[in-house]
N, C-alpha and C. Protein backbone atom coordinates (compact mmCIF):
# COMPACT_ATOMS: atom_id res chain seq x y z
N UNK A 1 -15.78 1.93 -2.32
CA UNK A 1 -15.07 0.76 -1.85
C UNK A 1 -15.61 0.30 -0.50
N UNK A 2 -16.73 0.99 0.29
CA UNK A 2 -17.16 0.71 1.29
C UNK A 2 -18.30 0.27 1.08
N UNK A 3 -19.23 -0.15 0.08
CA UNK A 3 -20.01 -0.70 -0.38
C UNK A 3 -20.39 -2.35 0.16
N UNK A 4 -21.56 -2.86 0.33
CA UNK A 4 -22.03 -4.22 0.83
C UNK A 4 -21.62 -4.85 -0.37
N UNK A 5 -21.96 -3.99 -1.70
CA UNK A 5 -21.87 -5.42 -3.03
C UNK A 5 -20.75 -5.14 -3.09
N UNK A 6 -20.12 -7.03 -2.97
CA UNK A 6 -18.62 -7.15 -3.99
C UNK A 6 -18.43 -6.20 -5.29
N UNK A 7 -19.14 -6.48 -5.77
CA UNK A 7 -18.83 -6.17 -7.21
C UNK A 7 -18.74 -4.22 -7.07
N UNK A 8 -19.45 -3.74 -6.90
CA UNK A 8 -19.44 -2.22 -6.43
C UNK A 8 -18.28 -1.94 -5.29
N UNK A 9 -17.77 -2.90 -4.83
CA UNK A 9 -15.83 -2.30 -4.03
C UNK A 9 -15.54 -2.75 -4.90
N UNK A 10 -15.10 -3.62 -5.96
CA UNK A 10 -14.31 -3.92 -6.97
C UNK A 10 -14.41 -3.04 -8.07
N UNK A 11 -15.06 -2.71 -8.29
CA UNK A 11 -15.37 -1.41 -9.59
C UNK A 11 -14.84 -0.48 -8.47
N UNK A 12 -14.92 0.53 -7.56
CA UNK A 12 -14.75 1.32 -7.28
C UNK A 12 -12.69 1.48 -6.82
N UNK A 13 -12.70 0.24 -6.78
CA UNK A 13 -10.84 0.34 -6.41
C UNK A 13 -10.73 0.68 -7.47
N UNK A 14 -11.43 -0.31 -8.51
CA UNK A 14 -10.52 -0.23 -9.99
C UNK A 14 -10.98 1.23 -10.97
N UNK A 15 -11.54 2.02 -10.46
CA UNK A 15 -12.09 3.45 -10.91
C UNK A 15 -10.75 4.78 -10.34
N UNK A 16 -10.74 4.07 -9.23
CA UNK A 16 -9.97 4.82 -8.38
C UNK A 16 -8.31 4.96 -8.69
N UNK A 17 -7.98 3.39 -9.25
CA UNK A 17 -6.56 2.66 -9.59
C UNK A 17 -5.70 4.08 -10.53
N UNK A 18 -6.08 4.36 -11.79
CA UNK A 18 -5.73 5.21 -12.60
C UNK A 18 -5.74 6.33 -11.87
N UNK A 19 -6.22 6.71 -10.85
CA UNK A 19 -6.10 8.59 -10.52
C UNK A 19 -5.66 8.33 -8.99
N UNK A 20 -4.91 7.04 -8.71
CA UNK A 20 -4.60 7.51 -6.87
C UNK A 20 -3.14 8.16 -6.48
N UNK A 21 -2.43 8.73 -8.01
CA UNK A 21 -1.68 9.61 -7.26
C UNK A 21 -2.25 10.95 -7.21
N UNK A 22 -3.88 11.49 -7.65
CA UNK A 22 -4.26 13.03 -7.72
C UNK A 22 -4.78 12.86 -5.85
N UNK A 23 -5.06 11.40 -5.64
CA UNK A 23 -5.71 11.20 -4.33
C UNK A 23 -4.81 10.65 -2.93
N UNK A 24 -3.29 11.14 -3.21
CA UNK A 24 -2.93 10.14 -1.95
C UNK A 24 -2.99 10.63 -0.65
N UNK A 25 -3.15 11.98 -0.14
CA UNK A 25 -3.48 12.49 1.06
C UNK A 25 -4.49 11.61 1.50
N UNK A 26 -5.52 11.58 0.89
CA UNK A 26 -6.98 10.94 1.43
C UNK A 26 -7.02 9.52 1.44
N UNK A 27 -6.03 9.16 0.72
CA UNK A 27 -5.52 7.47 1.05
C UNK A 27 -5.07 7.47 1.77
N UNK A 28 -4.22 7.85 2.38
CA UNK A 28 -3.20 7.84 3.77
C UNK A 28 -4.18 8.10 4.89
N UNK A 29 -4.91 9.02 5.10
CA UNK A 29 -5.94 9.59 5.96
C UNK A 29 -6.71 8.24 5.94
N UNK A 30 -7.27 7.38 5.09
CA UNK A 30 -8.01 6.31 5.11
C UNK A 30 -7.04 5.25 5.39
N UNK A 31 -6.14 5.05 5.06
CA UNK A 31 -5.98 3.91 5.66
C UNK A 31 -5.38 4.01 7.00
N UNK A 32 -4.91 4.80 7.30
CA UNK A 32 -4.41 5.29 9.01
C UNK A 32 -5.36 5.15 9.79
N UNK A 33 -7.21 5.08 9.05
CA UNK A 33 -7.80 5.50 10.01
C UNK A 33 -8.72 3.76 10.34
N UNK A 34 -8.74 3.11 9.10
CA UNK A 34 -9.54 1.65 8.80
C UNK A 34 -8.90 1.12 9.64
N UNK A 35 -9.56 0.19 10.56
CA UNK A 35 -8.97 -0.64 11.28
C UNK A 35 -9.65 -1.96 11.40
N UNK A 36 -10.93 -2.06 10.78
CA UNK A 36 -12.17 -3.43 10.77
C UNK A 36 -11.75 -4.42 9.46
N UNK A 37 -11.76 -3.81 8.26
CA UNK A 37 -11.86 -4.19 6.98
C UNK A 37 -10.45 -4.68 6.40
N UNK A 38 -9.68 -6.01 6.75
CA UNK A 38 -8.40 -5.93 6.18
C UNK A 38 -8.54 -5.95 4.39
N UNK A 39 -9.45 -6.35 3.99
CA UNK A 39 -9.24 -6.36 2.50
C UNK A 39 -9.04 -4.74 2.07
N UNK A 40 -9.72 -3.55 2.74
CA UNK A 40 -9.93 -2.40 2.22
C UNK A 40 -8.68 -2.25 2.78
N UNK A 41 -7.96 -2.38 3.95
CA UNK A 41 -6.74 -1.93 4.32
C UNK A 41 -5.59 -2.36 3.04
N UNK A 42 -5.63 -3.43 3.03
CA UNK A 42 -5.17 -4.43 1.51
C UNK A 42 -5.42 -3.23 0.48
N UNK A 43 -6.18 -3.11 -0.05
CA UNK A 43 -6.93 -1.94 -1.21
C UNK A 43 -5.77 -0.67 -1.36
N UNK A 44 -6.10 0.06 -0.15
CA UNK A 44 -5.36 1.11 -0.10
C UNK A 44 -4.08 1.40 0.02
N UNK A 45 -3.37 0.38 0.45
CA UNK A 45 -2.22 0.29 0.63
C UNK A 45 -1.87 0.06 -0.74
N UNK A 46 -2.32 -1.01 -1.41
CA UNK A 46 -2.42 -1.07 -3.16
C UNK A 46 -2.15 0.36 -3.79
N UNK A 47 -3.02 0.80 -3.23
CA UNK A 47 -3.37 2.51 -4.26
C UNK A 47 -2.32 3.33 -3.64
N UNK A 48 -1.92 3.22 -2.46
CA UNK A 48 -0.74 4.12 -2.23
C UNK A 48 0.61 3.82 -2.57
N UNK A 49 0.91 2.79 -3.29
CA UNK A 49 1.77 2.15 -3.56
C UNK A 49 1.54 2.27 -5.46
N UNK A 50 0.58 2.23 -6.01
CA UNK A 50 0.31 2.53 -7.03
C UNK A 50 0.22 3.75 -7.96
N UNK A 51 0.14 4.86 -6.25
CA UNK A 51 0.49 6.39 -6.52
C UNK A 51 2.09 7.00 -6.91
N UNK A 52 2.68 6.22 -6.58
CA UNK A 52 3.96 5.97 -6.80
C UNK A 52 4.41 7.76 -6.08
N UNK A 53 4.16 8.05 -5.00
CA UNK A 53 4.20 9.33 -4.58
C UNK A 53 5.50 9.15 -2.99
N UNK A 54 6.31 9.81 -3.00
CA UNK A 54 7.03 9.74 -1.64
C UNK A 54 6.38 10.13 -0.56
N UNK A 55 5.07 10.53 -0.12
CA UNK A 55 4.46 11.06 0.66
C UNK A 55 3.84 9.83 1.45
N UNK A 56 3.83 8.59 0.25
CA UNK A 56 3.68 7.52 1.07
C UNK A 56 4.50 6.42 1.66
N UNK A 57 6.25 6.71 1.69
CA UNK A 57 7.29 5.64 1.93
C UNK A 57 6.88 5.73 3.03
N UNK A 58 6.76 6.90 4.31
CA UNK A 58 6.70 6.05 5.48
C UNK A 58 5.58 4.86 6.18
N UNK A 59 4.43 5.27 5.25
CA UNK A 59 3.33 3.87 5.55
C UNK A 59 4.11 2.48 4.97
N UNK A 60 4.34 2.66 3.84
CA UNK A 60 4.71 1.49 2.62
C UNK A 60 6.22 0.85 3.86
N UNK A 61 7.06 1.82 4.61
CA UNK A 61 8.38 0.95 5.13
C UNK A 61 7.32 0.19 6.47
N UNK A 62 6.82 1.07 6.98
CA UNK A 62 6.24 0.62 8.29
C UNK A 62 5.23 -0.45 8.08
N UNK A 63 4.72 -0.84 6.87
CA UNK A 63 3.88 -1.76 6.59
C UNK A 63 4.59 -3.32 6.46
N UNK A 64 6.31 -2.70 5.39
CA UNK A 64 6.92 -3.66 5.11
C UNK A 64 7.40 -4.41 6.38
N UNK A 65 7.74 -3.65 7.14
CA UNK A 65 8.27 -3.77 8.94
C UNK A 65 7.08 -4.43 9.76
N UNK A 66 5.63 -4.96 9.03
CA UNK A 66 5.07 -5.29 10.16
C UNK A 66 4.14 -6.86 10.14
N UNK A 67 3.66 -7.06 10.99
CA UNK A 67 3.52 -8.59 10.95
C UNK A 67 2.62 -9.16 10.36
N UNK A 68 1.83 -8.50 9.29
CA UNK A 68 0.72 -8.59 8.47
C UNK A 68 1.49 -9.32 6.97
N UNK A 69 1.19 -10.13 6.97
CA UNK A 69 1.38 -10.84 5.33
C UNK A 69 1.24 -10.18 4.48
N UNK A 70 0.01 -10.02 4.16
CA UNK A 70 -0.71 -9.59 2.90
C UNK A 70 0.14 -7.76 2.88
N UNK A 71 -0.57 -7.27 3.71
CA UNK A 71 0.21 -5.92 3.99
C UNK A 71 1.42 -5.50 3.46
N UNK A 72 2.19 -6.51 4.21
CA UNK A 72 3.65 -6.26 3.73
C UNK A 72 3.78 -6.77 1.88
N UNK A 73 3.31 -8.12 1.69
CA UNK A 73 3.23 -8.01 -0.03
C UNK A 73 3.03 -6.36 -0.52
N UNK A 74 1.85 -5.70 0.00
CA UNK A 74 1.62 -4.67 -0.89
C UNK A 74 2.55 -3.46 -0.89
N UNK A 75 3.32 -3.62 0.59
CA UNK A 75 4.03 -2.40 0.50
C UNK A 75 5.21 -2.88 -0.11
N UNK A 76 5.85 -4.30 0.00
CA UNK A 76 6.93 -4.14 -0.74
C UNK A 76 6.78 -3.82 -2.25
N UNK A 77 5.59 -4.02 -2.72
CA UNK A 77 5.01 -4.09 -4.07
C UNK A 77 5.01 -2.37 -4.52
N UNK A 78 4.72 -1.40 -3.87
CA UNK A 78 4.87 0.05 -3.99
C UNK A 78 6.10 0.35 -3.19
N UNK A 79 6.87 0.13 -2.73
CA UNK A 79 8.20 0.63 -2.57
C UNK A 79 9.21 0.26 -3.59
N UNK A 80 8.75 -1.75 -4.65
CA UNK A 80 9.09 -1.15 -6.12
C UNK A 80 9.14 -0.36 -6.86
N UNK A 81 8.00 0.19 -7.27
CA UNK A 81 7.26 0.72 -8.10
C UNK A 81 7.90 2.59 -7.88
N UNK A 82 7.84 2.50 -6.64
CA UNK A 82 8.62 3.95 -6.19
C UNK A 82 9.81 4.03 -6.55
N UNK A 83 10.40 3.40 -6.15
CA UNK A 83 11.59 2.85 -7.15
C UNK A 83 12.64 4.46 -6.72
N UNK A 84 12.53 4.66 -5.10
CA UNK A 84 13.52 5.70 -4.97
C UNK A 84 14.72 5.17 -4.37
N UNK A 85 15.71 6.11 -3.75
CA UNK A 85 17.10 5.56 -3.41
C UNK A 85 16.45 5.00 -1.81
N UNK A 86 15.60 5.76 -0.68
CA UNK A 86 15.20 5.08 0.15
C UNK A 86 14.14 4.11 0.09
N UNK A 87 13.36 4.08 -0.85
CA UNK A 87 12.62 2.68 -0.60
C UNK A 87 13.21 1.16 -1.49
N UNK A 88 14.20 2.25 -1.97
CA UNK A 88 15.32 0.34 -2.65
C UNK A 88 16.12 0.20 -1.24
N UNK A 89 16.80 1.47 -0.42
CA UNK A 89 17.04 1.31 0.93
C UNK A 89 16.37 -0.24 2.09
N UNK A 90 15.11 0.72 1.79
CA UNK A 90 14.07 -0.02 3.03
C UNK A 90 13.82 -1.58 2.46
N UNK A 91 13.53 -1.88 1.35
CA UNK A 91 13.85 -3.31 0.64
C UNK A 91 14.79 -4.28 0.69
N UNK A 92 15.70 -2.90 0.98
CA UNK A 92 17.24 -3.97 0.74
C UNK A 92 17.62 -4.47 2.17
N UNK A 93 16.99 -4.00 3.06
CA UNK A 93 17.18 -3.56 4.93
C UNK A 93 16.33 -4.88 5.18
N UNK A 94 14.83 -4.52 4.93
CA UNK A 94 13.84 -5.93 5.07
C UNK A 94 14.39 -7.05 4.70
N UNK A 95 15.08 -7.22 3.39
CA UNK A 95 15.72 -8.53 2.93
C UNK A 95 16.73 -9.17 3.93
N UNK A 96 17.39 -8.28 3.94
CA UNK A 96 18.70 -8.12 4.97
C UNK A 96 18.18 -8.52 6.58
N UNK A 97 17.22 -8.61 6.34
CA UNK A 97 16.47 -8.62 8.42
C UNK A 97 15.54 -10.00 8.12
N UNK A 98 15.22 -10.66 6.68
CA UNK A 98 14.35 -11.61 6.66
C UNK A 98 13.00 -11.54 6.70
N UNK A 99 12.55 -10.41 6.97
CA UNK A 99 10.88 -9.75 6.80
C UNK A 99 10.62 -9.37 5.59
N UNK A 100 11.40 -9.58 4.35
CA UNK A 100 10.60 -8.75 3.21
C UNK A 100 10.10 -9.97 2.76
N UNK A 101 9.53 -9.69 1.79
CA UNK A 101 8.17 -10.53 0.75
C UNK A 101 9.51 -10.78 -0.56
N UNK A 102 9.74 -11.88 -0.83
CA UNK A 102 10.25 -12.35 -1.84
C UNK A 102 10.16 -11.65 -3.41
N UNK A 103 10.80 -10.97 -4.05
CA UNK A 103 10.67 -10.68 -5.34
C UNK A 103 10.13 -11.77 -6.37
């Protein structure tokens, strides 16, 4: 996904898509650490949200909590998908405060 060709980060998210809950330590570690590339930040937040793993609510609330557009789409988009009693919490809180991303 760090690749120059488009097409080679796009194959490689979508390789990755099916197995990022065997990988979410190293997603978290990556995206905590990206700070140049918002599309790859975009990416991963995707995949940690797609891992559907609790190891990632506190990125996914703190993402939803922050002033990034796109960002917050993705985390409210995996705090669906997680679909636990605190990230319907943290959804229902964002709505409630006017920062969440519209269903």
């Amino acid at each position: 996904m760090r690749r120059h060709d488009p097409q080679a980060r796009e194959d490689g998210f979508h390789m990755l898509l099916p197995h990022a809950s065997s990988h979410v330590e190293e997603l978290l570690a990556e995206f905590l650490t990206e700070r140049e590339d918002h599309g790859l930040r975009c990416w991963l937040l995707e995949l940690l949200g797609a891992a559907r793993s609790p190891l990632a609510l506190p990125i996914l609330i703190d993402q939803l909590n922050g002033q990034d557009e796109a960002l917050r789409t993705w985390a409210a988009e995996g705090l669906r998908l997680l679909a636990s009693p605190a990230a319907r919490q943290a959804l229902w809180r964002a709505r409630c405060n006017g920062s969440a991303v519209e269903e």
